[in-house]
Protein backbone atom coordinates (compact mmCIF):
# COMPACT_ATOMS: atom_id res chain seq x y z
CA UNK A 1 58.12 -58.48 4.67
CA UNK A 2 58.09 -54.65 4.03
CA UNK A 3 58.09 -51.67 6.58
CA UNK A 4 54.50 -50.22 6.64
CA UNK A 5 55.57 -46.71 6.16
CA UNK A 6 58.35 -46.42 3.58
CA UNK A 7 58.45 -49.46 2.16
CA UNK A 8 61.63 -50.40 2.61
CA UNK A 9 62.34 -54.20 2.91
CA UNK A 10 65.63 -53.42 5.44
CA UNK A 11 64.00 -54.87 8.28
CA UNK A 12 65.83 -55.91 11.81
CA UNK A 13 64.63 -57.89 14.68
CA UNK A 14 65.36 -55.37 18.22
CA UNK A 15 62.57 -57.02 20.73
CA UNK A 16 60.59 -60.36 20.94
CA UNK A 17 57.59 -60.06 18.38
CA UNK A 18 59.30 -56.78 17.24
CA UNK A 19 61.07 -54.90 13.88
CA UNK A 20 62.12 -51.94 13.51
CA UNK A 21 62.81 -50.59 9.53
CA UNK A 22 66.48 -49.40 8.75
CA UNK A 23 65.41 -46.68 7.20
CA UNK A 24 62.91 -44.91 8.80
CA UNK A 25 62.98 -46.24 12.10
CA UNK A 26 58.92 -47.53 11.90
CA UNK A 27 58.18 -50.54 14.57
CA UNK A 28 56.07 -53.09 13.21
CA UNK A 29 55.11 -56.33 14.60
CA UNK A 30 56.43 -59.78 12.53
CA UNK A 31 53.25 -61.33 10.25
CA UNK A 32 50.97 -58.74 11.40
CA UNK A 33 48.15 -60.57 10.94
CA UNK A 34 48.66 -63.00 12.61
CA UNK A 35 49.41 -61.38 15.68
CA UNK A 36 46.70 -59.27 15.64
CA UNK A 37 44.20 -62.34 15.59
CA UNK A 38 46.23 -63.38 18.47
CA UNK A 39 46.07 -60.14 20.74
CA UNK A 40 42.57 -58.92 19.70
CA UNK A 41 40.82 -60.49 22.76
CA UNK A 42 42.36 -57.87 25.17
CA UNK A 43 39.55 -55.09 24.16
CA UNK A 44 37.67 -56.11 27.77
CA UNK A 45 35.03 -53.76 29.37
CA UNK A 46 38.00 -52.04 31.82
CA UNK A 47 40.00 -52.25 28.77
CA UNK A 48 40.58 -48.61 28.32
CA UNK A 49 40.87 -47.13 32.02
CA UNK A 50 43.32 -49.70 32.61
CA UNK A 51 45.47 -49.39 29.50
CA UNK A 52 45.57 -45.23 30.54
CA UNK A 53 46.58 -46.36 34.06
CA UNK A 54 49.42 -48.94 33.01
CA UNK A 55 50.41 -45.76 30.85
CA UNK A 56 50.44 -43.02 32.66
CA UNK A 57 50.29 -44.26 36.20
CA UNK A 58 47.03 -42.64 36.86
CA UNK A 59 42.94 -42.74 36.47
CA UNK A 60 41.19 -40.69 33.28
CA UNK A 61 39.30 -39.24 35.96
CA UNK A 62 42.43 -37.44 37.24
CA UNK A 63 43.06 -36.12 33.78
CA UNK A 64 39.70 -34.83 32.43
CA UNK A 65 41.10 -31.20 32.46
CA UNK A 66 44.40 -31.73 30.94
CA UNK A 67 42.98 -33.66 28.20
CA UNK A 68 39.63 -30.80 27.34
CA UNK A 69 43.01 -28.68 27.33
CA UNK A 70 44.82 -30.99 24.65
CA UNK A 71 41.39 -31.31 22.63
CA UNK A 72 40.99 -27.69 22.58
CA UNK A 73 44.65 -26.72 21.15
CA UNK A 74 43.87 -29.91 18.48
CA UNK A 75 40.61 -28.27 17.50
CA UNK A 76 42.21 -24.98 17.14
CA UNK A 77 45.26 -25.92 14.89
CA UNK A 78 42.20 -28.24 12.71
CA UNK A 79 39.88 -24.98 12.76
CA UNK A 80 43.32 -22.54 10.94
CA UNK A 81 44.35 -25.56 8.87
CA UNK A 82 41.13 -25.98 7.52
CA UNK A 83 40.18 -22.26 7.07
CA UNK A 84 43.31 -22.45 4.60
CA UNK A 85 42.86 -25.26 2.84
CA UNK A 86 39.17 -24.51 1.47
CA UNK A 87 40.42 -20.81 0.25
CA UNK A 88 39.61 -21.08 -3.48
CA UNK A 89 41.07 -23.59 -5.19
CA UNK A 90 41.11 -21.45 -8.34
CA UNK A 91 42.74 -19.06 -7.63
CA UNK A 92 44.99 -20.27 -4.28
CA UNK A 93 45.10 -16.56 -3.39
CA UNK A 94 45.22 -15.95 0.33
CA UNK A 95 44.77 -12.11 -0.15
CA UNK A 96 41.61 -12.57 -2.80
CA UNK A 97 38.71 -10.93 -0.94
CA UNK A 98 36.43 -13.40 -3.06
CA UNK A 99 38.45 -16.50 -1.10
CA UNK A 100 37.97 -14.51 2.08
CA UNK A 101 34.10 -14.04 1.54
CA UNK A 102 33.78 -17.49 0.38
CA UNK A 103 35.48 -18.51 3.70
CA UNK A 104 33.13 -16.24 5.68
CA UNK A 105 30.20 -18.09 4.16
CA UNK A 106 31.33 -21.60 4.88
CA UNK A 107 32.05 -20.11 8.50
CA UNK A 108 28.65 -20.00 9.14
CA UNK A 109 27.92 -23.66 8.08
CA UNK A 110 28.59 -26.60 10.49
CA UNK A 111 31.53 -28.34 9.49
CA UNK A 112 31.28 -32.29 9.93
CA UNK A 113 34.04 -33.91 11.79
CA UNK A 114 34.05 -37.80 12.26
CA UNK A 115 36.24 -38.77 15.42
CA UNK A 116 37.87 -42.44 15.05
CA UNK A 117 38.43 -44.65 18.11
CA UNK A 118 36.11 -41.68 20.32
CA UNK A 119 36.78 -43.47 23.35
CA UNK A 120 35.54 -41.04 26.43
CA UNK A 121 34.00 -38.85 24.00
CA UNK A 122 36.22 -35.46 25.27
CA UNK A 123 37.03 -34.27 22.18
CA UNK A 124 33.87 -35.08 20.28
CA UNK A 125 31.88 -32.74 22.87
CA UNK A 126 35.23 -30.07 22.63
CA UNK A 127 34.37 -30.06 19.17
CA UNK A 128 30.53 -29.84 19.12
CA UNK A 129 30.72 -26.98 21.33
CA UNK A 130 33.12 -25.31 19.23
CA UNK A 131 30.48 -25.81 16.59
CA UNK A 132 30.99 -28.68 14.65
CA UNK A 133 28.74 -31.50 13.52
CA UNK A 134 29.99 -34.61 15.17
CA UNK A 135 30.09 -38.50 14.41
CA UNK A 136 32.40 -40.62 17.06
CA UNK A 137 32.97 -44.25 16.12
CA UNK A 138 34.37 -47.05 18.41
CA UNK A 139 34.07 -50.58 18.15
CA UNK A 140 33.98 -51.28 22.29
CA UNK A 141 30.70 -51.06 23.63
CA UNK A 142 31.81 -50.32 27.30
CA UNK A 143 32.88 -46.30 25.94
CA UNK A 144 29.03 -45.70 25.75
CA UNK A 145 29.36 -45.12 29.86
CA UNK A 146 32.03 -42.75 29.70
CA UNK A 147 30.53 -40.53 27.09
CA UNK A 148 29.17 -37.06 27.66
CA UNK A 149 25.37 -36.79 27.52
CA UNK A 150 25.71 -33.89 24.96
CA UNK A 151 27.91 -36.80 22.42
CA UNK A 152 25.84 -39.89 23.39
CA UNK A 153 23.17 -39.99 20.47
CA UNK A 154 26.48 -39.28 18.20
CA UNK A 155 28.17 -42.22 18.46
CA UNK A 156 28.14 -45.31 16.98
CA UNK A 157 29.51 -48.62 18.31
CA UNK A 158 31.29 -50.61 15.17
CA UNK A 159 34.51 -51.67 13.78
CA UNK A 160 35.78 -48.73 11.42
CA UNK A 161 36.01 -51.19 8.74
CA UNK A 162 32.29 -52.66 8.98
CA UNK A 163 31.45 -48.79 9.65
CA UNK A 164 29.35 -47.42 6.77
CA UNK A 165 28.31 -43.92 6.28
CA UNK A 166 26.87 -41.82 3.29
CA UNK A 167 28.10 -38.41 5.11
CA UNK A 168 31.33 -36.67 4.12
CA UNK A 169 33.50 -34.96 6.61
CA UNK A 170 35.64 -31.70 7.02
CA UNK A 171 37.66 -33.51 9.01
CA UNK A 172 38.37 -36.77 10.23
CA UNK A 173 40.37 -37.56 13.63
CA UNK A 174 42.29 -40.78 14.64
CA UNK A 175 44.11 -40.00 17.85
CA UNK A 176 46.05 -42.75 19.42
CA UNK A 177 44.08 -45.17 17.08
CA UNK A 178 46.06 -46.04 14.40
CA UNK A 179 49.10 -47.76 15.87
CA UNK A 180 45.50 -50.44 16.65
CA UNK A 181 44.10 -51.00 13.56
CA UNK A 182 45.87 -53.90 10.93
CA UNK A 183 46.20 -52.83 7.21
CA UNK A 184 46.92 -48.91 7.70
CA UNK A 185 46.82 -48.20 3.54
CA UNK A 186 43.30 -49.22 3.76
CA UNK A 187 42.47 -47.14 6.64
CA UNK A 188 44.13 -44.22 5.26
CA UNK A 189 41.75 -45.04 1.65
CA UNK A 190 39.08 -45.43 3.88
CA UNK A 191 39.30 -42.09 5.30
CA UNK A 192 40.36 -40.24 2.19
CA UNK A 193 36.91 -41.17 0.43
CA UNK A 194 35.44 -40.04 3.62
CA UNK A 195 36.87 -36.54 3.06
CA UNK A 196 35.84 -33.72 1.39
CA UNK A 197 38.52 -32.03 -0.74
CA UNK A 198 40.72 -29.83 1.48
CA UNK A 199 39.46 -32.10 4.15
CA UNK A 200 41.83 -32.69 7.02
CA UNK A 201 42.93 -35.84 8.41
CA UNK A 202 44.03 -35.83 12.70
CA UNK A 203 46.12 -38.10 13.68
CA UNK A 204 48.34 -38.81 16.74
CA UNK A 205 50.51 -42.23 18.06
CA UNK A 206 53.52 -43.05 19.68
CA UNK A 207 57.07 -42.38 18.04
CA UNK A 208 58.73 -45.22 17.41
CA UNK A 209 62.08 -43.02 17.17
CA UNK A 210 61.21 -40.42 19.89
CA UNK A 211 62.98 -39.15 23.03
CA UNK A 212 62.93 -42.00 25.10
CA UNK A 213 63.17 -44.85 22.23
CA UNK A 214 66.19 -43.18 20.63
CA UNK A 215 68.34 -42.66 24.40
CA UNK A 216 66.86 -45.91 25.76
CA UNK A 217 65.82 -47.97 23.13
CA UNK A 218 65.62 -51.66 25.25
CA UNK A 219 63.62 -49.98 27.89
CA UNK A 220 60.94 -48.80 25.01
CA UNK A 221 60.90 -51.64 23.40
CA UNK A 222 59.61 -53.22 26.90
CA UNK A 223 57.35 -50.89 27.83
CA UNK A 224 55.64 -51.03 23.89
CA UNK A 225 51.41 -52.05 24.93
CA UNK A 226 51.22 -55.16 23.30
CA UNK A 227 48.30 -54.57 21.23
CA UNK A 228 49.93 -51.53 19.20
CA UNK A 229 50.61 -53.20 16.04
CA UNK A 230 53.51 -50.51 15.21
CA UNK A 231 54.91 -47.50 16.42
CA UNK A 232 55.69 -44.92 13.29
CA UNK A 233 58.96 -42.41 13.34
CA UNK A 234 57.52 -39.10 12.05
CA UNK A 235 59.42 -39.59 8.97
CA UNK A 236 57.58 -43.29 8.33
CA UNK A 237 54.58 -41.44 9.11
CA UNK A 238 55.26 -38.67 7.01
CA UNK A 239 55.99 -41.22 3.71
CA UNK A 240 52.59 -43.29 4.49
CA UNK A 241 51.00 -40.50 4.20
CA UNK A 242 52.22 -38.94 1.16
CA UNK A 243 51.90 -42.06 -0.71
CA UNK A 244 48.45 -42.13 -0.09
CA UNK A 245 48.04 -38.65 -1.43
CA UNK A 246 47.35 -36.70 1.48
CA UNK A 247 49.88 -33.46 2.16
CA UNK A 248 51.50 -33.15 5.44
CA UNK A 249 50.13 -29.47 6.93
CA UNK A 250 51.72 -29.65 10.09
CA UNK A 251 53.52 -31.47 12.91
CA UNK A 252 53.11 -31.13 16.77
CA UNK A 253 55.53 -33.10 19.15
CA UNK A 254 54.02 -34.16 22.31
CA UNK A 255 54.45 -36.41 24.95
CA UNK A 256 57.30 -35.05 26.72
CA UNK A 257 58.15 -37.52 29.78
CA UNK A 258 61.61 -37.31 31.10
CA UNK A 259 60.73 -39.58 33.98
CA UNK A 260 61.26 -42.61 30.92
CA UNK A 261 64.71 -41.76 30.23
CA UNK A 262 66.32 -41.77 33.98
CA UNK A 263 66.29 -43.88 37.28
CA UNK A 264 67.58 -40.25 39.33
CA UNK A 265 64.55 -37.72 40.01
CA UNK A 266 67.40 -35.23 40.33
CA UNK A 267 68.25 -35.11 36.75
CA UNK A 268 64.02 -35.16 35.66
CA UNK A 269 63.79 -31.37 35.57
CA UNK A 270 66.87 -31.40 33.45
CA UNK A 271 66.02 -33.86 30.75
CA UNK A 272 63.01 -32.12 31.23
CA UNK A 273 63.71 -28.96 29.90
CA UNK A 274 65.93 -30.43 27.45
CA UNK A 275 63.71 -32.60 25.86
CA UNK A 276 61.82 -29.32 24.94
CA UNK A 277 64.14 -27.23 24.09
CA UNK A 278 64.72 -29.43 21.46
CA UNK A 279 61.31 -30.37 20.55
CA UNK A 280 61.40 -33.90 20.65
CA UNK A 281 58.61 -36.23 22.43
CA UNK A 282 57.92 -39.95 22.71
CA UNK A 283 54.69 -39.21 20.61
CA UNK A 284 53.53 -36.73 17.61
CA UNK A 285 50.45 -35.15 15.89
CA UNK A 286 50.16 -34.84 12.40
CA UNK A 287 47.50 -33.18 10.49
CA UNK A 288 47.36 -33.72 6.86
CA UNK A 289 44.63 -32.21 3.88
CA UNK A 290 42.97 -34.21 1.14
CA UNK A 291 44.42 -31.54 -1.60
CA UNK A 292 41.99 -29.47 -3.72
């Protein structure tokens, strides 16, 4: 059995029903498969508010700010990155006032942006009323209720593998999706012949080698949802990616919860600001282009 990220066949058992790869520091699940066939029946109707409860020891509803906040700042850094990436190819001169006129012109044009595993629909309507042209796709019926009125016509209810579309995107979004999904390489093929070139791929999961897995690794391991499939290190994540041809643009650390890491609520605000200072969360973004 090989590590999903990097290859690498220097695999150790740390938990029951997980590895974690030598060289990277990706967790995977043993015969993948398998399990997943096993586990699969857990997608219920209350699936999703109680998997964000269990998680973060709250309701969505407490959260719907917060998270219009996150989905702004991710549209944002997707709006720059892909402003750069389509500058003409030709030439791949930032100053060229032909690039910058070009980039005026598709400015005015809707750009198409397909968001994987849509769940409440939040970012889809961020991004529609920043402009974009939005397709959400999720494979559990019971999201239809939580979506925004302005998103409901836009999304449609499938597994992303059945899911068939004639439509290229600008950009394609997967956050907290594909730690889910079995056989990541074809996902990641999947969504590059979704892409247009200089397209950009959005994705964000759990670090398998973050704050709290690397200073309390047994007390990760326990607290690992049972139906995430792996958890990448940023530098597994990093080498899936590449070897599927897409180039890493950038790389946002998130998920900062000191709370994980000590039993003493004195020492929180501590950990706390260390944890930022040196930029290093139980969870990551990672937004990669489709190269010209």
């Amino acid at each position: 059995m090989k590590c999903v990220a990097c290859n690498s066949q220097a695999l150790e058992e740390v938990w029951t029903n997980l590895l974690r790869c030598k060289n990277c520091g990706t967790l995977q699940r043993p015969n993948l498969m398998e399990y997943y066939e096993n586990i699969k029946g857990i997608y219920s109707e209350n699936y999703f508010f109680e998997r964000y409860k269990k998680r973060y020891g709250r309701d969505l509803s407490n959260d719907l700010d917060d998270l219009r906040k996150v989905a702004v700042r991710r549209i944002e850094i997707i709006e720059n990155l892909y402003l750069r990436e389509s500058t003409c190819y030709k030439c791949k001169n930032l100053t060229c006032s032909g690039c910058h006129v070009a980039d005026f012109i598709k400015s005015q044009v809707k750009k198409k942006l397909l968001d994987v595993g849509c769940g409440s629909g939040i970012f889809l309507d961020t991004a529609k009323s920043r402009g974009f042209k939005v397709r959400g796709v999720d494979f559990n019926k019971y999201v239809l209720h939580l979506l925004p009125d302005s998103v409901r016509n836009d999304v449609v209810i499938s597994n992303f593998f059945e899911y068939t579309t004639n439509e290229m995107f600008d950009v394609v979004t997967m956050f907290f999706v594909i730690e889910h999904l079995p056989n990541v390489e074809e996902v990641l093929k999947k969504v590059w012949g979704m892409l247009k070139r200089g397209g950009i791929l959005a994705i964000s999961t759990p670090n398998g080698r973050g704050f709290t897995a690397s200073l309390r690794p047994k007390k990760y391991y326990s607290i690992i949802p049972e139906d995430h499939l792996y958890e990448f290190s940023l530098d597994g994540m990093i080498k899936l990616l590449e070897r599927n041809g897409y180039k890493v643009r950038r790389v946002v650390n998130t998920g900062f919860h000191p709370e994980r890491v000590t039993d003493s609520k004195l020492f929180v605000p501590f950990i706390g600001f260390y944890q930022h200072l040196i930029g290093l969360g139980d969870t990551f973004e990672v937004y990669a282009a489709k190269s010209l």
